[in-house]
N, C-alpha and C. Protein backbone atom coordinates (compact mmCIF):
# COMPACT_ATOMS: atom_id res chain seq x y z
N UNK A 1 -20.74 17.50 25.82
CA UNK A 1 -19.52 17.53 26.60
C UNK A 1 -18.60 18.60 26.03
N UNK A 2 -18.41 19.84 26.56
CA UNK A 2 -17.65 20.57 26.07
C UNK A 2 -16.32 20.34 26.60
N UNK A 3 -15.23 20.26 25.73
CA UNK A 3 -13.99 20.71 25.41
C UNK A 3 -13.41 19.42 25.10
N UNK A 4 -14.30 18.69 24.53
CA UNK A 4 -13.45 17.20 23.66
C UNK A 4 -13.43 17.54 22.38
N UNK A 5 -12.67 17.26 21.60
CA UNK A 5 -12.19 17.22 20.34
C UNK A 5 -11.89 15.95 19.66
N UNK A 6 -12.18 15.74 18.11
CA UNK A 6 -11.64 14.48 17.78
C UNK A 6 -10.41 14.70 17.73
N UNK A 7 -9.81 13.74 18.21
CA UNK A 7 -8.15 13.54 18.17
C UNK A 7 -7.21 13.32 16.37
N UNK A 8 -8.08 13.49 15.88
CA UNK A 8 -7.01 13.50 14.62
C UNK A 8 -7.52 14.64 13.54
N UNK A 9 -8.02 15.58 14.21
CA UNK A 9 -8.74 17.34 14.01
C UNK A 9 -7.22 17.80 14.20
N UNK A 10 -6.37 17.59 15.15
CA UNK A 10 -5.51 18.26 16.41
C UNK A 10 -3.83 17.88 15.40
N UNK A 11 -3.96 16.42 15.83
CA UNK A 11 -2.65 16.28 15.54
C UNK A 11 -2.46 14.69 15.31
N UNK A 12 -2.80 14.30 14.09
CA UNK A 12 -3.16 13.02 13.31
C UNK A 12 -3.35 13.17 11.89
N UNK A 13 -2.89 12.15 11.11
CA UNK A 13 -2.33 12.48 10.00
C UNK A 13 -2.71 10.82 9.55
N UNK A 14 -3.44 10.49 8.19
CA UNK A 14 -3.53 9.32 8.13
C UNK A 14 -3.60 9.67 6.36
N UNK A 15 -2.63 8.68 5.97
CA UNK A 15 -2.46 8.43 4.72
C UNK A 15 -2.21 7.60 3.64
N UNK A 16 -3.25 7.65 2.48
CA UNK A 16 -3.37 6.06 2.15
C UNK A 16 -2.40 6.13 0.44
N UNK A 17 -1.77 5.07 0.25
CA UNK A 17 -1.14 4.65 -1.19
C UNK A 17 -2.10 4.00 -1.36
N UNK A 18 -2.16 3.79 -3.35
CA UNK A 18 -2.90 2.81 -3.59
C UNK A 18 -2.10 2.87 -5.13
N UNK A 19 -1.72 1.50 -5.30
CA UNK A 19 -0.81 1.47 -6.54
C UNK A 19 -1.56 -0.12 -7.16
N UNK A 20 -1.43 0.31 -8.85
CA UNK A 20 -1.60 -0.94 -9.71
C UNK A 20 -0.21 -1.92 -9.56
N UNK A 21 -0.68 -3.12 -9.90
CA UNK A 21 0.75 -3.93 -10.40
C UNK A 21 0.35 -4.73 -11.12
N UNK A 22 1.39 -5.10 -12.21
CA UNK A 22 0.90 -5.68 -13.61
C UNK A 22 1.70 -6.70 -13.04
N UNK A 23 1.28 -8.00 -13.26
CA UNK A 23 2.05 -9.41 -12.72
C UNK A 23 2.66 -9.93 -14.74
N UNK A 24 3.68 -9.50 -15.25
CA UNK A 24 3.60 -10.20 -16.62
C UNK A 24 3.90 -11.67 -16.11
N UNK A 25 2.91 -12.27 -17.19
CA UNK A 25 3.12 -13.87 -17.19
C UNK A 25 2.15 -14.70 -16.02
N UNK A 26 1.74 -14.01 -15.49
CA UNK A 26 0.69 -14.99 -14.45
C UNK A 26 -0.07 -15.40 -15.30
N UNK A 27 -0.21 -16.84 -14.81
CA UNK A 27 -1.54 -17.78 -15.92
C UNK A 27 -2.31 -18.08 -14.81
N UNK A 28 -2.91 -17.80 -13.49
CA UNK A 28 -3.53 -18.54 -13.12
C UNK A 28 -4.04 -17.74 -11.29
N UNK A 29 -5.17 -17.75 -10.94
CA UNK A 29 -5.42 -16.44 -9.57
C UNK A 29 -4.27 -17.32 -8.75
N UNK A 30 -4.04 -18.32 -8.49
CA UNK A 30 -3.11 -19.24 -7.83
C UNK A 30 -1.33 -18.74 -7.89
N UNK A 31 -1.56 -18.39 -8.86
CA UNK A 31 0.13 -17.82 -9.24
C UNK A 31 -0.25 -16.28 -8.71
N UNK A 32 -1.23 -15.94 -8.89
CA UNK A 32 -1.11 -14.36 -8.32
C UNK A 32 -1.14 -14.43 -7.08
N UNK A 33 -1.86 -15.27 -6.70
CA UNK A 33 -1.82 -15.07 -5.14
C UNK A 33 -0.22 -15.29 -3.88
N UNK A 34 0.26 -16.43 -5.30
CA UNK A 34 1.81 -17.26 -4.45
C UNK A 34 2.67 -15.59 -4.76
N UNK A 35 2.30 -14.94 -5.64
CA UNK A 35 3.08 -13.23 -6.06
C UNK A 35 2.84 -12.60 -4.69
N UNK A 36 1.42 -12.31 -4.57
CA UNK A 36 0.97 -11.06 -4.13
C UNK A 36 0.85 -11.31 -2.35
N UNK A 37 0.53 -12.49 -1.72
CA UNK A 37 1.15 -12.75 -0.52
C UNK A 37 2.13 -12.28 0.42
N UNK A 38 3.70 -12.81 -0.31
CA UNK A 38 4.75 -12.25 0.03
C UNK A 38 4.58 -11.09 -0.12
N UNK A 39 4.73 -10.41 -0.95
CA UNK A 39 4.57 -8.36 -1.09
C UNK A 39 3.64 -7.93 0.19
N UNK A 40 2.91 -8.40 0.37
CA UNK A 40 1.77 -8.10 1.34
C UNK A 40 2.46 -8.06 2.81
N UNK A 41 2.74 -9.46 3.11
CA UNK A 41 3.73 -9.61 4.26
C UNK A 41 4.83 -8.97 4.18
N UNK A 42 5.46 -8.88 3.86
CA UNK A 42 7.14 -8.06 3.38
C UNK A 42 6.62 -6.65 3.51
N UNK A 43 5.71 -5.87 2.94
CA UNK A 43 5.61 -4.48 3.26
C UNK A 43 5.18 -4.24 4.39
N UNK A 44 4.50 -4.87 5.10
CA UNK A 44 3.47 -5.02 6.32
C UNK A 44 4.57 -4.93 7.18
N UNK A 45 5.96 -5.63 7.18
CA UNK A 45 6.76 -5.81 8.19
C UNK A 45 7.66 -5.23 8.16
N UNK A 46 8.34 -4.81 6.79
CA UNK A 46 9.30 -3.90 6.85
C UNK A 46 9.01 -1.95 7.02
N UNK A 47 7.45 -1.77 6.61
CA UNK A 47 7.58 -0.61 7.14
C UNK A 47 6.17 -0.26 8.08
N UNK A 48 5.70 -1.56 8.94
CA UNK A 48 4.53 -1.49 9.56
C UNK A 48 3.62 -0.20 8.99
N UNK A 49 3.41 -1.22 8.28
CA UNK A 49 2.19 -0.12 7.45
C UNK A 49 0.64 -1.53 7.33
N UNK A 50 -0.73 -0.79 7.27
CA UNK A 50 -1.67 -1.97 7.08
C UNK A 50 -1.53 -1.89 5.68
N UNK A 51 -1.81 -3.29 5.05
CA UNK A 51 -2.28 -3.06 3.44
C UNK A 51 -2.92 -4.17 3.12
N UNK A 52 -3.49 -4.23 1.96
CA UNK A 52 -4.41 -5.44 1.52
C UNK A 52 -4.67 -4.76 0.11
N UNK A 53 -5.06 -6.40 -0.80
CA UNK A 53 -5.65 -5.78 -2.12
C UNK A 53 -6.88 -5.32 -2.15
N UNK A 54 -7.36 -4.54 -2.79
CA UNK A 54 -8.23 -3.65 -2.95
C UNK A 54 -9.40 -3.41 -4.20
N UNK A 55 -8.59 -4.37 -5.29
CA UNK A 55 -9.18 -4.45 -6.71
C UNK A 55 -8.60 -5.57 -7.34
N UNK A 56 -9.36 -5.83 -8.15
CA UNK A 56 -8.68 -6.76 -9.48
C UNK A 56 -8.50 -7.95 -8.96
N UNK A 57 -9.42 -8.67 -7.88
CA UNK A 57 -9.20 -9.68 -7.41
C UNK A 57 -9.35 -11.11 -8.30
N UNK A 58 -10.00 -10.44 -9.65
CA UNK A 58 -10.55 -11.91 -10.43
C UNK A 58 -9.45 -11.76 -11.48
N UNK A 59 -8.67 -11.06 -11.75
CA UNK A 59 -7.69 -10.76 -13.14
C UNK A 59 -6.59 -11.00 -12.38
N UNK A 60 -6.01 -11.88 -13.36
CA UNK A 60 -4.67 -12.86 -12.93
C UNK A 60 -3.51 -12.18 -13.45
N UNK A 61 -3.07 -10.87 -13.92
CA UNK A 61 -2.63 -10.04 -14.75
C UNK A 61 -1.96 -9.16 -13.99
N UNK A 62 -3.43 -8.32 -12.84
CA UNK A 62 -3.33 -6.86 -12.24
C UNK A 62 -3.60 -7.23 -10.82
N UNK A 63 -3.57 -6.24 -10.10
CA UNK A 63 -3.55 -6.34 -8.42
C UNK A 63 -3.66 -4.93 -8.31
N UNK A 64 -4.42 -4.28 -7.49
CA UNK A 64 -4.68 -2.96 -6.84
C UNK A 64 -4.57 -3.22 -5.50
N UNK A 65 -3.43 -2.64 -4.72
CA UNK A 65 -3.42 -2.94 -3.51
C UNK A 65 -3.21 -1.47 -2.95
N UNK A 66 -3.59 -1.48 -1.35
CA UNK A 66 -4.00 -0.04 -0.62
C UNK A 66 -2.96 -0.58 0.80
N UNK A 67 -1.79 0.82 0.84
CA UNK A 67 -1.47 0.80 2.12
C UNK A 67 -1.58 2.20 2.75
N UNK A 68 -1.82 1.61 3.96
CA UNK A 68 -2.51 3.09 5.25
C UNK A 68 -0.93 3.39 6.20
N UNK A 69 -0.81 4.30 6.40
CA UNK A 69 -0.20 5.08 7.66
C UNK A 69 -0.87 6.12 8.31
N UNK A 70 -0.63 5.68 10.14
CA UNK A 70 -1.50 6.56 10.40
C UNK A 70 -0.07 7.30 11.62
N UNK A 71 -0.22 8.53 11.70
CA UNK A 71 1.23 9.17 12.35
C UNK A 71 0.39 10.55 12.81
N UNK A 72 0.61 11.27 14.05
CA UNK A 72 1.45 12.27 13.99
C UNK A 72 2.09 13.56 13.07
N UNK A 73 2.27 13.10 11.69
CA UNK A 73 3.16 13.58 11.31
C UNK A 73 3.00 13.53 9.51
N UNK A 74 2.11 14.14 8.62
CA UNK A 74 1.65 13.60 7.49
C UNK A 74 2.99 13.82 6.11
N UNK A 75 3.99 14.70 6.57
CA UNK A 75 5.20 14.23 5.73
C UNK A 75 5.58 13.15 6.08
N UNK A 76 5.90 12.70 7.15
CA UNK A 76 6.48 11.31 8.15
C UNK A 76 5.78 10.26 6.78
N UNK A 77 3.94 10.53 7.04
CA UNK A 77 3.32 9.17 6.17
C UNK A 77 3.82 9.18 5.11
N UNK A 78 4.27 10.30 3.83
CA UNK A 78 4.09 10.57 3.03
C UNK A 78 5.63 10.09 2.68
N UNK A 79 6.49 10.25 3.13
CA UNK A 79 8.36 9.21 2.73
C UNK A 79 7.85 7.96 3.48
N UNK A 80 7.03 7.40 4.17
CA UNK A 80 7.35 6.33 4.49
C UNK A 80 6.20 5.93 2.97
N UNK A 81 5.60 6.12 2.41
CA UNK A 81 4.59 5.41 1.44
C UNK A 81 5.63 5.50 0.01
N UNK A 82 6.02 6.59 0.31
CA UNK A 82 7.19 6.77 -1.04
C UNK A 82 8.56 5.62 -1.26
N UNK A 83 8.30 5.15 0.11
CA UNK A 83 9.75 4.50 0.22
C UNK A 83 8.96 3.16 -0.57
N UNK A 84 7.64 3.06 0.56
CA UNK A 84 7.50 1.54 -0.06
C UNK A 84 7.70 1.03 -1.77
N UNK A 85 7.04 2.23 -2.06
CA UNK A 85 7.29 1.98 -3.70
C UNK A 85 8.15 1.72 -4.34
N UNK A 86 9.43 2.69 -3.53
CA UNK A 86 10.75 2.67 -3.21
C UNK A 86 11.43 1.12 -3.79
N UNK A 87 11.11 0.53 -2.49
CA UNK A 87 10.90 -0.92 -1.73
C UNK A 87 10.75 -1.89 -2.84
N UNK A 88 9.53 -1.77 -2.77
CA UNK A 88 8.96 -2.88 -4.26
C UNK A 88 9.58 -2.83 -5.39
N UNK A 89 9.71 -1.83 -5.87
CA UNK A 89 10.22 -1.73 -7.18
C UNK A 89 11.81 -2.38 -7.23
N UNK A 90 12.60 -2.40 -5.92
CA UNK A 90 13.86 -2.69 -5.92
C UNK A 90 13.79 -4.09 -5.01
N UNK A 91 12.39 -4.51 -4.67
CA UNK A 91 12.62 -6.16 -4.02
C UNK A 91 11.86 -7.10 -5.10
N UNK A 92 11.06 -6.45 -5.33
CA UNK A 92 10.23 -7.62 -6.50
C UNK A 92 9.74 -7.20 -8.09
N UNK A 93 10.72 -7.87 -8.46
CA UNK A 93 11.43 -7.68 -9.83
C UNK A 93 10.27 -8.32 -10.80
N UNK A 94 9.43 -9.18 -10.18
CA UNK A 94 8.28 -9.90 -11.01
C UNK A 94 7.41 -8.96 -11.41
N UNK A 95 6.98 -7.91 -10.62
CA UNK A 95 5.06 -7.02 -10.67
C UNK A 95 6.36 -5.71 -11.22
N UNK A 96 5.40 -4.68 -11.99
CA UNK A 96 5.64 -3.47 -12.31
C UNK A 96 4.51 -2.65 -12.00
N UNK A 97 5.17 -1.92 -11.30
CA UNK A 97 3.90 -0.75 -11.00
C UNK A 97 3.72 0.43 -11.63
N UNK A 98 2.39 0.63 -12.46
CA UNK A 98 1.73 0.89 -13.46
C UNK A 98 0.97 2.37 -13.34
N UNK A 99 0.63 2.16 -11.98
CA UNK A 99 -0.03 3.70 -11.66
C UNK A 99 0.09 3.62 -10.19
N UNK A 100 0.39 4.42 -9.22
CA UNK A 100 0.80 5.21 -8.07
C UNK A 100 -0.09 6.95 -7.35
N UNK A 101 -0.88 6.30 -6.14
CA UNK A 101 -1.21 7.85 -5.80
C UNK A 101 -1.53 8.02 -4.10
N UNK A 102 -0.95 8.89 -3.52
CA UNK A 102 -0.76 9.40 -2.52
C UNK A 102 -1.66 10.06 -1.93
N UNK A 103 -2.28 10.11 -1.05
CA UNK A 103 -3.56 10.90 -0.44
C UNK A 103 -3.39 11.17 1.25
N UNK A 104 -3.67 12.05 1.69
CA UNK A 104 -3.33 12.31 2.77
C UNK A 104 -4.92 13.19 3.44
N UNK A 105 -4.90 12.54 4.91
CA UNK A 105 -5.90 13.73 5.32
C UNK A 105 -5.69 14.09 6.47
């Protein structure tokens, strides 16, 4: 079929965060999970972004979680992923985030 193109060749922009968080003081996957829930929902809604954890699902300690934007516009993704970090760091005072990285394609 000539003259189709994939649509995000053109003008699509999809870009993923993926940040550690150190939970100090969790004793238990139960306490990480009552942590890492809320953060999940709360970023999901305040800057409709997808995300989910990604690593460290058995260590009651750490959390590797991955959020996607997909835009139009790959500076657009790139302050809205900045903010989240933004976000977290100034809503949930429990997790510290440990390592941070930005990828865009």
């Amino acid at each position: 079929m000539q003259g189709l193109r994939h649509p995000m060749n053109e003008n699509g922009s999809i870009s993923l965060l993926t940040f550690e968080l150190y939970l100090s003081g969790c004793m238990s996957l139960k306490e990480k999970r009552s942590i890492i829930q809320p953060i999940l929902a709360r970023l999901h809604k305040e800057f409709n972004i997808s995300i989910s954890e990604i690593a460290y699902q058995d260590r009651w300690e750490m959390a590797r979680l991955g959020c996607v934007v997909v835009s139009n516009d790959g500076r657009y993704n790139q302050k809205i992923l900045a903010e989240v970090l933004n976000y977290l760091s100034a809503h949930f005072l429990k997790v510290e985030v440990i390592q941070s990285q930005i990828e865009s394609r």
